[in-house]
C-alpha atoms as a PDB file:
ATOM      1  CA  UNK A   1      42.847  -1.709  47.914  1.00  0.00           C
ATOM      2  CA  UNK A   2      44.978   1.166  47.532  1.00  0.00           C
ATOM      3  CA  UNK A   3      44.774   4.079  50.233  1.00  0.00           C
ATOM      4  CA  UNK A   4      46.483   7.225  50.087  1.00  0.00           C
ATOM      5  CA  UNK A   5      46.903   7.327  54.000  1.00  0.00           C
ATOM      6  CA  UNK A   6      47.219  11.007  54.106  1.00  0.00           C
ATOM      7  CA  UNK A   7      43.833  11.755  52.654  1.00  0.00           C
ATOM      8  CA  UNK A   8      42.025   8.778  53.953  1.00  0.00           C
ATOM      9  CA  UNK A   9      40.893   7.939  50.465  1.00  0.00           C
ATOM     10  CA  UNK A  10      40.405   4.541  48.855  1.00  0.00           C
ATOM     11  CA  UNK A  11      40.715   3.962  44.784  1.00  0.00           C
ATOM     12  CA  UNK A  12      37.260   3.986  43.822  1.00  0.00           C
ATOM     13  CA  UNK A  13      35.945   0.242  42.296  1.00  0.00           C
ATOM     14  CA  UNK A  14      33.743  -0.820  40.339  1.00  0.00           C
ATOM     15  CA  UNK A  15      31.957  -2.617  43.256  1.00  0.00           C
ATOM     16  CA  UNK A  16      31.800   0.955  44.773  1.00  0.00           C
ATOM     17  CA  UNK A  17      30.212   2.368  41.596  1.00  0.00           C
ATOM     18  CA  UNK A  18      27.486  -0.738  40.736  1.00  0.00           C
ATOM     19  CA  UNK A  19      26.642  -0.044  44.752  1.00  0.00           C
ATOM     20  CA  UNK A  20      26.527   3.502  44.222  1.00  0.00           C
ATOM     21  CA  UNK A  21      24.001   2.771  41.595  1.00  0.00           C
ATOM     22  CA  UNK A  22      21.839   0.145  42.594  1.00  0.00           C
ATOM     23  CA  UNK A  23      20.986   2.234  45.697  1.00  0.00           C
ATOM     24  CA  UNK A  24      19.378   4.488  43.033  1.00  0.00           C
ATOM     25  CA  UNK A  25      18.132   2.055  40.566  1.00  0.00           C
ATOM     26  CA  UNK A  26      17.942  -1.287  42.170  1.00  0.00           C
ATOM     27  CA  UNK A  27      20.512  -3.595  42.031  1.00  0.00           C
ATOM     28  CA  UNK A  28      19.213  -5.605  38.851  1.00  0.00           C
ATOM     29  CA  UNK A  29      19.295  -2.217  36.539  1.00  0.00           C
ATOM     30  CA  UNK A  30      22.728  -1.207  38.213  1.00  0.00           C
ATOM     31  CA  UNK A  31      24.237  -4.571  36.831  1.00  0.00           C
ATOM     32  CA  UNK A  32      22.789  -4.354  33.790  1.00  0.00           C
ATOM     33  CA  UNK A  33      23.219  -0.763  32.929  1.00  0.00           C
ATOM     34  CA  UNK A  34      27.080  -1.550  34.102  1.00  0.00           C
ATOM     35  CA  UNK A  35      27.615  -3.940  32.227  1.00  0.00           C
ATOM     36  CA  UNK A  36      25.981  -2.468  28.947  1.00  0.00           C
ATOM     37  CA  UNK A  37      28.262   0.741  29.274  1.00  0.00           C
ATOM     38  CA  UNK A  38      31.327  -1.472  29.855  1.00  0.00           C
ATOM     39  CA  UNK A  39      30.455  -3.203  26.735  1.00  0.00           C
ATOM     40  CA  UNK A  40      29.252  -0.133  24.349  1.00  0.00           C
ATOM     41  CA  UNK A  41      32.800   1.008  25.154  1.00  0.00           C
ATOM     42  CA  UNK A  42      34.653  -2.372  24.163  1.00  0.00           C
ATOM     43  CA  UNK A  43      35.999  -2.826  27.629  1.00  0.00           C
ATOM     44  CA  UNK A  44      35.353  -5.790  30.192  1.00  0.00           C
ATOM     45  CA  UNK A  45      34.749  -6.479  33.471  1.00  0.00           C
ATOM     46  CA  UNK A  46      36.132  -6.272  36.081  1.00  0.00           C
ATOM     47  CA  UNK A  47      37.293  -2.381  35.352  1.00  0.00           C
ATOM     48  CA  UNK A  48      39.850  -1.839  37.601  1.00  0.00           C
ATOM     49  CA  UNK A  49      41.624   1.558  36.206  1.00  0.00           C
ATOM     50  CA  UNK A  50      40.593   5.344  37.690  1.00  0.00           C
ATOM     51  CA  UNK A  51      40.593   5.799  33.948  1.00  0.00           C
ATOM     52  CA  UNK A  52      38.315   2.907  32.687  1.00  0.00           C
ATOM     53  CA  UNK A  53      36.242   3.399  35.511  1.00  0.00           C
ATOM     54  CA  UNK A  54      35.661   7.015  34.713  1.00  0.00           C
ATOM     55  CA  UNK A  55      35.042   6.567  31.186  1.00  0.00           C
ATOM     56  CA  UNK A  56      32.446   3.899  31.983  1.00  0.00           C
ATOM     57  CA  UNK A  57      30.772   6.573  34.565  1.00  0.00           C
ATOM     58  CA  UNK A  58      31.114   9.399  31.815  1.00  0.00           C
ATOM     59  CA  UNK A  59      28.943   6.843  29.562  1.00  0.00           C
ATOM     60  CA  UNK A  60      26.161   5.914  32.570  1.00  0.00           C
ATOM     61  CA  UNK A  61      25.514   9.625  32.965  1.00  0.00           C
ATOM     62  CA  UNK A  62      24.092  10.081  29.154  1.00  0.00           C
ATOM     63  CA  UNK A  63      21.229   7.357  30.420  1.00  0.00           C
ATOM     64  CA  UNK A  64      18.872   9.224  32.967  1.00  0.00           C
ATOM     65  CA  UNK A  65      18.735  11.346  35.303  1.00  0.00           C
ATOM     66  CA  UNK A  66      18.908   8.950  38.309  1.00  0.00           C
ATOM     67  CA  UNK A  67      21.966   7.360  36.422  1.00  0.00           C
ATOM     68  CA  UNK A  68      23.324  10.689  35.837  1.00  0.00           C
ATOM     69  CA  UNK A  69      23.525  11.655  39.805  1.00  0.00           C
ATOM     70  CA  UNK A  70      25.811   8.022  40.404  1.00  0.00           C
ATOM     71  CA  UNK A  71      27.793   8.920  37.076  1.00  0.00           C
ATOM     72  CA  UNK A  72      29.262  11.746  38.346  1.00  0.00           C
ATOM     73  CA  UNK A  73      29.611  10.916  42.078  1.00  0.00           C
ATOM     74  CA  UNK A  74      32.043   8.566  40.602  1.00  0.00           C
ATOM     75  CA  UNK A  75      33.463  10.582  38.089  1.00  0.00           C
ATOM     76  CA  UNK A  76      33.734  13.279  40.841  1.00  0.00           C
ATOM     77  CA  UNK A  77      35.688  10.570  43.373  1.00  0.00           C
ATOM     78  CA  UNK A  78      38.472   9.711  40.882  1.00  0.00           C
ATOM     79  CA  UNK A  79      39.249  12.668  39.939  1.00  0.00           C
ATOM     80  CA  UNK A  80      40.028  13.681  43.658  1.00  0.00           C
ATOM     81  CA  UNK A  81      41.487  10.572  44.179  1.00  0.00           C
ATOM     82  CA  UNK A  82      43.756  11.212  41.224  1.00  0.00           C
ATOM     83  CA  UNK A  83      44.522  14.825  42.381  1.00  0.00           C
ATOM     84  CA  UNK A  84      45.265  13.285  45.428  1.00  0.00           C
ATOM     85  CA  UNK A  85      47.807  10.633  44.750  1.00  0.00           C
ATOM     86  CA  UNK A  86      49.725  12.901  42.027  1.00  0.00           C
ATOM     87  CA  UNK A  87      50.134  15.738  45.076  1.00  0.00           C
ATOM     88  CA  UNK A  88      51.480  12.958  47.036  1.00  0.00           C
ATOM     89  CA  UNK A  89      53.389  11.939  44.873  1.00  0.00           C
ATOM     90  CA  UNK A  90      55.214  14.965  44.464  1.00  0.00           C
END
């Protein structure tokens, strides 16, 4: 798993973000509504890019409001993560 050692930040998964969900949703509708998003946006699993993975939670957060709350926790992690690994980067 990458780390950006600086930061103490791990890529986000998507083991992280079917977790983050099922605590929410139980882990039977986390799988399932994970798996449907992946799908409805012709990609597969495992999705393994900050990208994919924040399209995917983009997608979750048009479902409900419980979904919505886990959508963006992700989308809100990879896009710090990003910001993080382009500033170190630099």
């Amino acid at each position: 798993m990458a780390r950006l050692e600086d930061h103490g930040h791990d890529v986000p998964t998507e083991q992280d973000a079917v977790k983050a969900l099922a605590d929410l949703i139980g882990p039977k509708m986390a799988e399932g509504l994970w798996t449907l998003s992946v799908q409805a946006l012709g990609l597969h699993r495992p999705v393994d890019t900050p990208s994919e993975l924040r399209r995917v939670a983009e997608h979750v957060m048009e479902v409900g409001e419980l979904s919505r709350v886990a959508g963006r926790s992700l989308k809100v992690r990879i896009i710090t993560y990003e910001a993080l690994a382009r500033a170190v980067q630099v």
